[in-house]
Every structure is written in C-alpha cells, then in structure tokens.
C-alpha atoms as a PDB file:
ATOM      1  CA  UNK A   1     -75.729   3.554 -23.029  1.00  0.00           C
ATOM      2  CA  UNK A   2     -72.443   4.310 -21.090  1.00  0.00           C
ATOM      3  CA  UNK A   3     -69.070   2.900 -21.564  1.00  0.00           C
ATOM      4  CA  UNK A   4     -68.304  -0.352 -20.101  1.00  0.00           C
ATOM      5  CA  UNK A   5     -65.039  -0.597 -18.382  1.00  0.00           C
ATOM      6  CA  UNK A   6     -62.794  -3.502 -20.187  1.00  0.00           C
ATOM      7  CA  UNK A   7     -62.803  -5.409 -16.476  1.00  0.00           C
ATOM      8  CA  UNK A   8     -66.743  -5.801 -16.753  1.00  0.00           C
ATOM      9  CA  UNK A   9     -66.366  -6.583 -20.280  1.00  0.00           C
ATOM     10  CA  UNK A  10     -63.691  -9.699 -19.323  1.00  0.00           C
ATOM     11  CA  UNK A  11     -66.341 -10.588 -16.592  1.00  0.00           C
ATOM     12  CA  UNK A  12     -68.892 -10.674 -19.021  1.00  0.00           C
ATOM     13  CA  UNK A  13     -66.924 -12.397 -21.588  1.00  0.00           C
ATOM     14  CA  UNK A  14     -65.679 -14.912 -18.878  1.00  0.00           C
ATOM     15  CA  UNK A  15     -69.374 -15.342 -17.719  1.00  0.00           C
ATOM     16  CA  UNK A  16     -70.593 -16.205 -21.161  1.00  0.00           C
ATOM     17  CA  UNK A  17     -67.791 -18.609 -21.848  1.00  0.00           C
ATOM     18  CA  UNK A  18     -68.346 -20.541 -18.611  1.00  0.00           C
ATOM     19  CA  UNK A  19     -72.527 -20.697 -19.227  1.00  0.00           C
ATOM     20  CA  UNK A  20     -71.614 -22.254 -22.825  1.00  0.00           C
ATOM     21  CA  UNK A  21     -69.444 -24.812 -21.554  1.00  0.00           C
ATOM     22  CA  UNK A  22     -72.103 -25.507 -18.902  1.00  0.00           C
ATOM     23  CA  UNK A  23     -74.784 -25.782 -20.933  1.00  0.00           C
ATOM     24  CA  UNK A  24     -73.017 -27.534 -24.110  1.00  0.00           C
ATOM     25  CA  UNK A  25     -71.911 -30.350 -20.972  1.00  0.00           C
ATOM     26  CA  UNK A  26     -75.071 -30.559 -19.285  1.00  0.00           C
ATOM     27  CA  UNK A  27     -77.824 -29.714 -21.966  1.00  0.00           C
ATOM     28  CA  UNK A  28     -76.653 -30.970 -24.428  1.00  0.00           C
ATOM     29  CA  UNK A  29     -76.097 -27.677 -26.715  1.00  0.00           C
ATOM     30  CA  UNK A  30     -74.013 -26.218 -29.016  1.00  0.00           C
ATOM     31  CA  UNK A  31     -73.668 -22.807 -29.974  1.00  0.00           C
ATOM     32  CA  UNK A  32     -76.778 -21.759 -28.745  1.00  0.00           C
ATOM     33  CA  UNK A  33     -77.858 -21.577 -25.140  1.00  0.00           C
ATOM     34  CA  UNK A  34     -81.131 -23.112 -23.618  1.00  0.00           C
ATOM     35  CA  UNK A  35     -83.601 -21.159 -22.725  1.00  0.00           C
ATOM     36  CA  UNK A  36     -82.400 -21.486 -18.782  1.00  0.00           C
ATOM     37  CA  UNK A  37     -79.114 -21.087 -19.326  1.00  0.00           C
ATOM     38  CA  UNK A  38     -79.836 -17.758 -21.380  1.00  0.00           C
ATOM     39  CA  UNK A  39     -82.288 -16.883 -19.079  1.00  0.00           C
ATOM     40  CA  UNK A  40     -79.134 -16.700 -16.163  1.00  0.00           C
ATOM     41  CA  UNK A  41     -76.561 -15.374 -18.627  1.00  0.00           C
ATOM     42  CA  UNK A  42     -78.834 -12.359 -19.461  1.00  0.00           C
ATOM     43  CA  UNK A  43     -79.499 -12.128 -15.559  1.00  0.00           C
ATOM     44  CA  UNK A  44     -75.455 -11.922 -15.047  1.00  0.00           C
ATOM     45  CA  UNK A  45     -75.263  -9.452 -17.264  1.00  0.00           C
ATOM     46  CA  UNK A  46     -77.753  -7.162 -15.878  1.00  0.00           C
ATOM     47  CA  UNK A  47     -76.057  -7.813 -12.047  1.00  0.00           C
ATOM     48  CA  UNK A  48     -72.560  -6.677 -13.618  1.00  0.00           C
ATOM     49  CA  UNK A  49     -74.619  -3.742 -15.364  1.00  0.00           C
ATOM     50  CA  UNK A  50     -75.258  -2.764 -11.995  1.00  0.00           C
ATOM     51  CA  UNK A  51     -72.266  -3.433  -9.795  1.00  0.00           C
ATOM     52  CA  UNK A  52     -71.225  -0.338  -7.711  1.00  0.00           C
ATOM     53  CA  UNK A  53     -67.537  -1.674  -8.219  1.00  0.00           C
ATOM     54  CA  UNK A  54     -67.116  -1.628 -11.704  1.00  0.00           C
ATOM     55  CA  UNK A  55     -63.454  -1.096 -13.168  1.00  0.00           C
ATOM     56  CA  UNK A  56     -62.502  -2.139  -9.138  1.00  0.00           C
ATOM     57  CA  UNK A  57     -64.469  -5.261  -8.503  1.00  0.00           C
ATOM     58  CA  UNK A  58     -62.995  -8.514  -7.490  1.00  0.00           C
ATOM     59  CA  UNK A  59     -64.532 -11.636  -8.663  1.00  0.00           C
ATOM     60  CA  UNK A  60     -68.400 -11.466  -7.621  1.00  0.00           C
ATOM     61  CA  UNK A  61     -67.226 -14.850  -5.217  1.00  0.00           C
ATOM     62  CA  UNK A  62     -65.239 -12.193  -3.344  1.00  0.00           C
ATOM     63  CA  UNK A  63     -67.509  -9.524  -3.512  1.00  0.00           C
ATOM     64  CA  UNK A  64     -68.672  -7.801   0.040  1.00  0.00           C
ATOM     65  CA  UNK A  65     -71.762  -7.584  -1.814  1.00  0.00           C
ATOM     66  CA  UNK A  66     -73.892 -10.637  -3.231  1.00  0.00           C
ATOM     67  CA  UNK A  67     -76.395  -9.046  -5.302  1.00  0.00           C
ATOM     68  CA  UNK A  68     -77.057 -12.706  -6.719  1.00  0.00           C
ATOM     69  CA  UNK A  69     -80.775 -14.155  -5.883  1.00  0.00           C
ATOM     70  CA  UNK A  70     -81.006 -17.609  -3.627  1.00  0.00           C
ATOM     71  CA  UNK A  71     -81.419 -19.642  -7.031  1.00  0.00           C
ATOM     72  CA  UNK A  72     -79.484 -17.638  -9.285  1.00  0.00           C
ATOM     73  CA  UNK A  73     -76.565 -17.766  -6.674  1.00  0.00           C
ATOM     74  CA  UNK A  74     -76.667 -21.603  -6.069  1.00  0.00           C
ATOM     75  CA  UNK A  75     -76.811 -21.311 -10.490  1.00  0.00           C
ATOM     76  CA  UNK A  76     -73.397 -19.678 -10.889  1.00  0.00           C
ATOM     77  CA  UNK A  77     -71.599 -21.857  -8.043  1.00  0.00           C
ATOM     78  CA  UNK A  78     -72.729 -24.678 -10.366  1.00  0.00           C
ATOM     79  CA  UNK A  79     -72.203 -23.600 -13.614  1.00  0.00           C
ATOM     80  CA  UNK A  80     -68.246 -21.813 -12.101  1.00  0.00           C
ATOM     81  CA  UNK A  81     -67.715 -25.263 -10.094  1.00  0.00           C
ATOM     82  CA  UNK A  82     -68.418 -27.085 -13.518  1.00  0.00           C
ATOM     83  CA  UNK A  83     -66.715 -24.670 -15.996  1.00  0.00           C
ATOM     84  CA  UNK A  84     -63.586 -23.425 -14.178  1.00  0.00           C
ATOM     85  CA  UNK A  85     -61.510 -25.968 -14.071  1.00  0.00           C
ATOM     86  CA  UNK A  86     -62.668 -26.448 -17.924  1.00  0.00           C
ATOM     87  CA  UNK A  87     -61.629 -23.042 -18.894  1.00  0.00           C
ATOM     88  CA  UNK A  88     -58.113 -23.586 -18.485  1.00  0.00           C
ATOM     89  CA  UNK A  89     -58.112 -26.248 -21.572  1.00  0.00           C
ATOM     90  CA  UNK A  90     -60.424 -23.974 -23.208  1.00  0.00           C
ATOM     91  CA  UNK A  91     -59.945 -20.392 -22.900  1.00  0.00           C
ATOM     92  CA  UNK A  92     -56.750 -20.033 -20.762  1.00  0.00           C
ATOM     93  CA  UNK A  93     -56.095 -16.502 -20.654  1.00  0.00           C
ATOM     94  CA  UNK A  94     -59.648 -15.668 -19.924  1.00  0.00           C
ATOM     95  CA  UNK A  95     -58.871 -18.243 -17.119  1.00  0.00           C
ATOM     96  CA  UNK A  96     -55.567 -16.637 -16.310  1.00  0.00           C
ATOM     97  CA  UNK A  97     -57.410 -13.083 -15.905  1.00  0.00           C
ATOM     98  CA  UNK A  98     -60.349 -14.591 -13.469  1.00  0.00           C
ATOM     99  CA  UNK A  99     -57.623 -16.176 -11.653  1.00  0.00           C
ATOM    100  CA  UNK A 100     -55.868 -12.863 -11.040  1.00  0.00           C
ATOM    101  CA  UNK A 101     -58.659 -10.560 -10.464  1.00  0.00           C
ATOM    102  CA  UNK A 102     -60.216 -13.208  -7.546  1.00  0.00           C
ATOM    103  CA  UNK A 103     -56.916 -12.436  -6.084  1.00  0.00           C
ATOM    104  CA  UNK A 104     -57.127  -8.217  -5.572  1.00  0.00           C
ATOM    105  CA  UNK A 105     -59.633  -7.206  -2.255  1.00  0.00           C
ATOM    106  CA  UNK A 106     -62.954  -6.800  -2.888  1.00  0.00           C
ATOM    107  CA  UNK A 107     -63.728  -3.067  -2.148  1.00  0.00           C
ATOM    108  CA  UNK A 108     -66.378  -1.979   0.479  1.00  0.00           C
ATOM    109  CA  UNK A 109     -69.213   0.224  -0.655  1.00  0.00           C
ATOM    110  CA  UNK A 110     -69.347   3.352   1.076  1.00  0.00           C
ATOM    111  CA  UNK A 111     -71.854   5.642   1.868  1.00  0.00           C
ATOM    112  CA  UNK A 112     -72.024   9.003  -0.490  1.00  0.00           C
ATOM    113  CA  UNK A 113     -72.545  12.128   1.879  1.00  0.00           C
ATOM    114  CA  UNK A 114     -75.825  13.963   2.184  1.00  0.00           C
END
C-alpha cells in the first residue's frame, strides 16, 4: 500500500466524522454505521484513494473533477448539508481544516506527454 498524504487522511477523517453524525441523526445509530451509510463511507474512501490531486486537492465540492456517481453525489450533499454545520459543535478543528482547504483552487488535471 502507498503512503497517504496527511491532507487525504484529514479528508478521510472529516468524511467519516460527517457520515457518523449523519447516520447517528438520521438512522438512528451509534457507534456503528448502517449498512448504507458504510456502504458510502467505504465508497468515499475508495474515490479519495483515487484522486489525481492528492496532497493538492481542494474540497471534492470544488473539485474540477466530480468523480462522485449520480446517487452517491446527491448522498454526500446530504449527509455535508446535514453534518457541516454540526461539526463545528462537534469536531471544530476538523471543521476549521475543511473550511480552509474549500478555500485554496482546485487544480486542473493535465495531460501527461506521450
């Protein structure tokens, strides 16, 4: 496995705190996720895995690229919408850092050479 970069690790972490609130609000849950709401979380994951940005990516809102689904985009606007406001009573540095990296320009992806 390679090493993550600590901003995909925050946007993971940030991810996972956002789905818990979610789901705790709405599904009544705990500690443990339903089986939808870890069946997106493990779906973020796997998009961040994969994001040609990395260590320079904006929020994925800002992103140039939306590598998101239909449903699994209309999913995070929900569960953000819900949960953002939320993480500032919650987890307010994790908040403060989201906040701040929505705020640098998304990169464009260029095209490597032949």
């Amino acid at each position: 496995m390679t090493q993550q970069h600590k901003r995909i690790k925050r946007e993971k972490r940030t991810i996972d705190v956002m789905t818990h609130i979610y789901c705790k609000s709405h599904h009544g849950t705990n500690d443990v996720l339903c089986s939808e709401c870890a069946d997106f979380l493990a779906y973020a994951f796997r998009r961040l895995d994969k994001c040609p940005f990395q260590e320079k990516k904006s929020t994925c809102g800002k992103c140039t690229i939306h590598c998101y689904c239909a449903d699994m985009k209309e999913k995070v606007k929900k569960v953000m919408r819900y949960s953002g406001p939320r993480m500032l009573i919650h987890h307010p540095i994790l908040a403060l850092h989201h906040l701040w990296d929505g705020r640098t320009k998304p990169p464009t992806l260029t095209k490597k050479p032949l």
